[in-house]
Protein backbone atom coordinates (compact mmCIF):
# COMPACT_ATOMS: atom_id res chain seq x y z
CA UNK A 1 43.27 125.07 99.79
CA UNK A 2 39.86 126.19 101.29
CA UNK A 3 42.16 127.80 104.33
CA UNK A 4 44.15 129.68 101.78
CA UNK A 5 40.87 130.81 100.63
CA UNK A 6 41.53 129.79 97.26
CA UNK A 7 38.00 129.64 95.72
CA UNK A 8 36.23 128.98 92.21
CA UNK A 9 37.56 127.98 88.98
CA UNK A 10 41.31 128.45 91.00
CA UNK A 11 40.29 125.44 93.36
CA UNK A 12 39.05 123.11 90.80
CA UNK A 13 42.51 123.48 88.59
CA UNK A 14 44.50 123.37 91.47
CA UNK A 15 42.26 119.80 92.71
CA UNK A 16 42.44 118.59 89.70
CA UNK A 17 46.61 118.81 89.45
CA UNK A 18 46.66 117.19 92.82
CA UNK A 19 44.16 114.69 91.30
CA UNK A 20 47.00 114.30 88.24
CA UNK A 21 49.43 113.92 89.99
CA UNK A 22 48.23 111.94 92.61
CA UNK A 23 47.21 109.21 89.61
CA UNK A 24 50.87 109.31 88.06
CA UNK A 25 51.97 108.32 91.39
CA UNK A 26 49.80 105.37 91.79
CA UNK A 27 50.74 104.16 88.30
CA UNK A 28 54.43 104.96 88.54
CA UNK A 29 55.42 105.06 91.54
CA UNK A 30 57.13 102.65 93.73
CA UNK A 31 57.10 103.53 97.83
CA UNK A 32 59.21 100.48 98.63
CA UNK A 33 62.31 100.73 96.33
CA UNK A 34 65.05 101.88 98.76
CA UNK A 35 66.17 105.88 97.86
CA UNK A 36 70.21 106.50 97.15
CA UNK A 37 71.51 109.80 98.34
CA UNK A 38 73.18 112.03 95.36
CA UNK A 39 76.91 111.66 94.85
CA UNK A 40 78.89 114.99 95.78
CA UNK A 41 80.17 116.85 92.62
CA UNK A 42 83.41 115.72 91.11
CA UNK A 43 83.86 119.05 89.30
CA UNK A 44 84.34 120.52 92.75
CA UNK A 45 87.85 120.95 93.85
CA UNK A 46 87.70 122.91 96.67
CA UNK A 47 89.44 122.53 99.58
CA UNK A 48 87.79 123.37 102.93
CA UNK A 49 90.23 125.88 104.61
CA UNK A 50 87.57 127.05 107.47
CA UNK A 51 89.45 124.58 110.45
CA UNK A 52 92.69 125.95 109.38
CA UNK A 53 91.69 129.64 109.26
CA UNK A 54 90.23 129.52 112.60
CA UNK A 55 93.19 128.05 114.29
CA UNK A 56 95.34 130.71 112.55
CA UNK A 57 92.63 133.82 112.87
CA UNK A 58 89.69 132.83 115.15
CA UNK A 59 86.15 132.60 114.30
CA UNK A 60 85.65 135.78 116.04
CA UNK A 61 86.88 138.27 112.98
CA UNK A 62 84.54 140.94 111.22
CA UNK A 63 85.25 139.13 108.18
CA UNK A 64 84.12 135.62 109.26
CA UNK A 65 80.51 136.09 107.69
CA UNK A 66 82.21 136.73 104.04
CA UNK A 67 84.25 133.72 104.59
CA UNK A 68 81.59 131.49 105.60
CA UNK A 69 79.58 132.51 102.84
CA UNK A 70 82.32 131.84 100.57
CA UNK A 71 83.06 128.65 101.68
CA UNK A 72 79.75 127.25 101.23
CA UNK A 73 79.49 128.71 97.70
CA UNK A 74 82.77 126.76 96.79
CA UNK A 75 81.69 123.54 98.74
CA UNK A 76 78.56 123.68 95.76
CA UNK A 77 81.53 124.28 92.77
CA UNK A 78 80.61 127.69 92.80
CA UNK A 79 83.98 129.21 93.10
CA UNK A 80 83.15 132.39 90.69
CA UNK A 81 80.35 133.03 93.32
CA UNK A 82 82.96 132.94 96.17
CA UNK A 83 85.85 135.04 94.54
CA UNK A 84 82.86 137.81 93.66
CA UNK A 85 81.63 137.63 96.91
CA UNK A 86 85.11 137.61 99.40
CA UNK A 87 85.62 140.40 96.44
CA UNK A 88 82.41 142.49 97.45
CA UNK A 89 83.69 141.98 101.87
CA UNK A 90 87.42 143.99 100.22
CA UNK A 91 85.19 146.34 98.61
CA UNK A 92 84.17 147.56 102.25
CA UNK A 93 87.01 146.34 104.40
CA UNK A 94 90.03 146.66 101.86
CA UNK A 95 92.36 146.75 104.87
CA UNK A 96 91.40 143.40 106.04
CA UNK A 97 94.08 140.69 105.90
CA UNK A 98 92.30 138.11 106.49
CA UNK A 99 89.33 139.18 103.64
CA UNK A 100 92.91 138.76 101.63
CA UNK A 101 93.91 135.57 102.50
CA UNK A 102 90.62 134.01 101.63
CA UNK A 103 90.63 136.59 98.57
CA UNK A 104 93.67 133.97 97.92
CA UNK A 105 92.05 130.49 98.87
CA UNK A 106 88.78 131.46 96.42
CA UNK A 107 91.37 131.97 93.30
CA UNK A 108 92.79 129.20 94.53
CA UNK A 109 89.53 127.24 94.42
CA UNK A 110 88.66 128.90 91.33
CA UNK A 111 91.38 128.39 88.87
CA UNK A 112 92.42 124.62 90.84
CA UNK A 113 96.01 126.13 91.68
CA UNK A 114 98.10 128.88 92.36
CA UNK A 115 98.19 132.00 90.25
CA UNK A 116 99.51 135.24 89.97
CA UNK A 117 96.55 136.84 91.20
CA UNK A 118 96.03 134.70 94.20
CA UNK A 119 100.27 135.57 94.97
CA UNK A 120 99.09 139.11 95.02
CA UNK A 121 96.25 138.43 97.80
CA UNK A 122 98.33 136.52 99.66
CA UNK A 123 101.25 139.28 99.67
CA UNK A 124 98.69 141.88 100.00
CA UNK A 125 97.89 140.11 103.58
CA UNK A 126 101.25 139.91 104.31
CA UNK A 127 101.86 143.42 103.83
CA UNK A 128 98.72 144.52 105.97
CA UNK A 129 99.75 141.99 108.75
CA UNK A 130 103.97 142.01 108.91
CA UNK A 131 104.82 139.00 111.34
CA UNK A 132 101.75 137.48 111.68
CA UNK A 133 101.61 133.66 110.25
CA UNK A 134 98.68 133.43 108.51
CA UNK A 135 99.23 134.70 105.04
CA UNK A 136 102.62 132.71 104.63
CA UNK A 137 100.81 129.51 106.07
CA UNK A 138 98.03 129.80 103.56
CA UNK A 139 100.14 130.66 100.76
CA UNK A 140 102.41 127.50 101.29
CA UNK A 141 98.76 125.65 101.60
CA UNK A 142 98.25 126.51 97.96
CA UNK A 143 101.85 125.94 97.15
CA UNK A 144 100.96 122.48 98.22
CA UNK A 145 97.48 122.56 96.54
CA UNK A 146 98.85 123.53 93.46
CA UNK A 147 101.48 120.13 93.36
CA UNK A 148 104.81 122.16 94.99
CA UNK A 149 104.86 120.51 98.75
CA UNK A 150 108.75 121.24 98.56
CA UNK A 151 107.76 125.10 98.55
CA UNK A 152 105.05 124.54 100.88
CA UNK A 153 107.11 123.16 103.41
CA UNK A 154 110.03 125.85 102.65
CA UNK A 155 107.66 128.33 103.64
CA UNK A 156 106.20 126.79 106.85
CA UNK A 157 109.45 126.06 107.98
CA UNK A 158 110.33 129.57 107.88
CA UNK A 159 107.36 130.25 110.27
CA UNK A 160 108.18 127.99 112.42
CA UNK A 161 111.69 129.23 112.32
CA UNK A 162 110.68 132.15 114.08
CA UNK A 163 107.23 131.01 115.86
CA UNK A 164 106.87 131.21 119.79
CA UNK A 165 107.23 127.64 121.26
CA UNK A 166 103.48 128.07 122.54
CA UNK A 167 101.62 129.39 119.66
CA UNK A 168 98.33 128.00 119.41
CA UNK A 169 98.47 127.41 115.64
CA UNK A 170 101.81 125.63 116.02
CA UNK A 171 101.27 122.50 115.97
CA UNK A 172 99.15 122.92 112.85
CA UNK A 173 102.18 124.01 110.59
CA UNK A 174 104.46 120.87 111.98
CA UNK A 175 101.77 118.57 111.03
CA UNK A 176 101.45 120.20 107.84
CA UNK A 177 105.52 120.00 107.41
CA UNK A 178 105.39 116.35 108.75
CA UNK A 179 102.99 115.09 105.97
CA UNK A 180 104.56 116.78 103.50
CA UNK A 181 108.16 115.68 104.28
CA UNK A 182 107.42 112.39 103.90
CA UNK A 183 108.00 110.24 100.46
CA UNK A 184 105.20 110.13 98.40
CA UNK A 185 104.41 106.37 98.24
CA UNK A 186 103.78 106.67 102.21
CA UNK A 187 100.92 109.77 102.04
């Protein structure tokens, strides 16, 4: 305190909370219980998308900073945050199809399934990105989220129905298709 040159009546209030607290310690406290670390949320119900959307769109995008932003705020249950903010990334880049697809995933998050104004963010990709896999995929990912794996897989297996052989992101969608093909006692 004397190197913050805090001096006068200031020192001797801020010694004597130290002093305080310092005594409520010794009385209370006990150093050599074992600590327990905090239990994650179970409010939270979001699903973390980032290792899928870089296998389908890189990490290398102009929109990855929104995303990552987002994501963390709905990691903490604070999916309003992430729709307002992935919101505020469209507001300067409303061409962007991949600001729309996670425009998607954070109503996704946000309302814990599918509705229509996540469809609309999802088909707004589409339409800003013809061909490309990446909006279907994630819009059969909330299919799924949102308790319709039939439609999920319907969709991915029209991606794949056209997909080159060798696409990087391939083998993602048959594993997807895979573990949603299977009975539901054995997922």
């Amino acid at each position: 305190m004397w190197a913050l040159r805090v001096r006068g009546p200031l020192l001797t209030l801020a010694a004597a909370a130290l002093m305080f607290g310092g005594a409520g310690y010794a009385i209370q406290g006990s150093p050599g219980l074992a600590g327990s670390p905090a239990k994650g949320s179970a409010a939270s119900h979001h699903v973390d998308v980032a290792g899928a959307r870089h296998i389908m769109m890189g990490q290398s995008t102009r929109s990855e900073h929104w995303m990552i932003l987002g994501d963390s705020f709905a990691s903490r249950g604070k999916t309003d945050n992430a729709v307002a903010l992935v919101q505020s990334g469209l507001r300067a880049h409303p061409d962007d199809y991949s600001l729309w697809v996670g425009l998607g995933n954070a109503l996704v998050d946000h309302a814990h399934g599918l509705t229509p104004p996540a469809e609309f963010a999802y088909r707004r990709a589409a339409e800003l990105s013809p061909g490309y896999p990446a909006p279907p995929f994630f819009y059969g990912l909330a299919l799924a989220r949102s308790g319709d794996p039939q439609g999920a897989v319907a969709v991915w297996r029209n991606i794949l129905a056209t997909a080159p052989k060798d696409a990087s992101w391939r083998l993602l969608i048959e594993q997807g298709v895979a573990a949603l093909s299977r009975p539901a006692d054995r997922r």
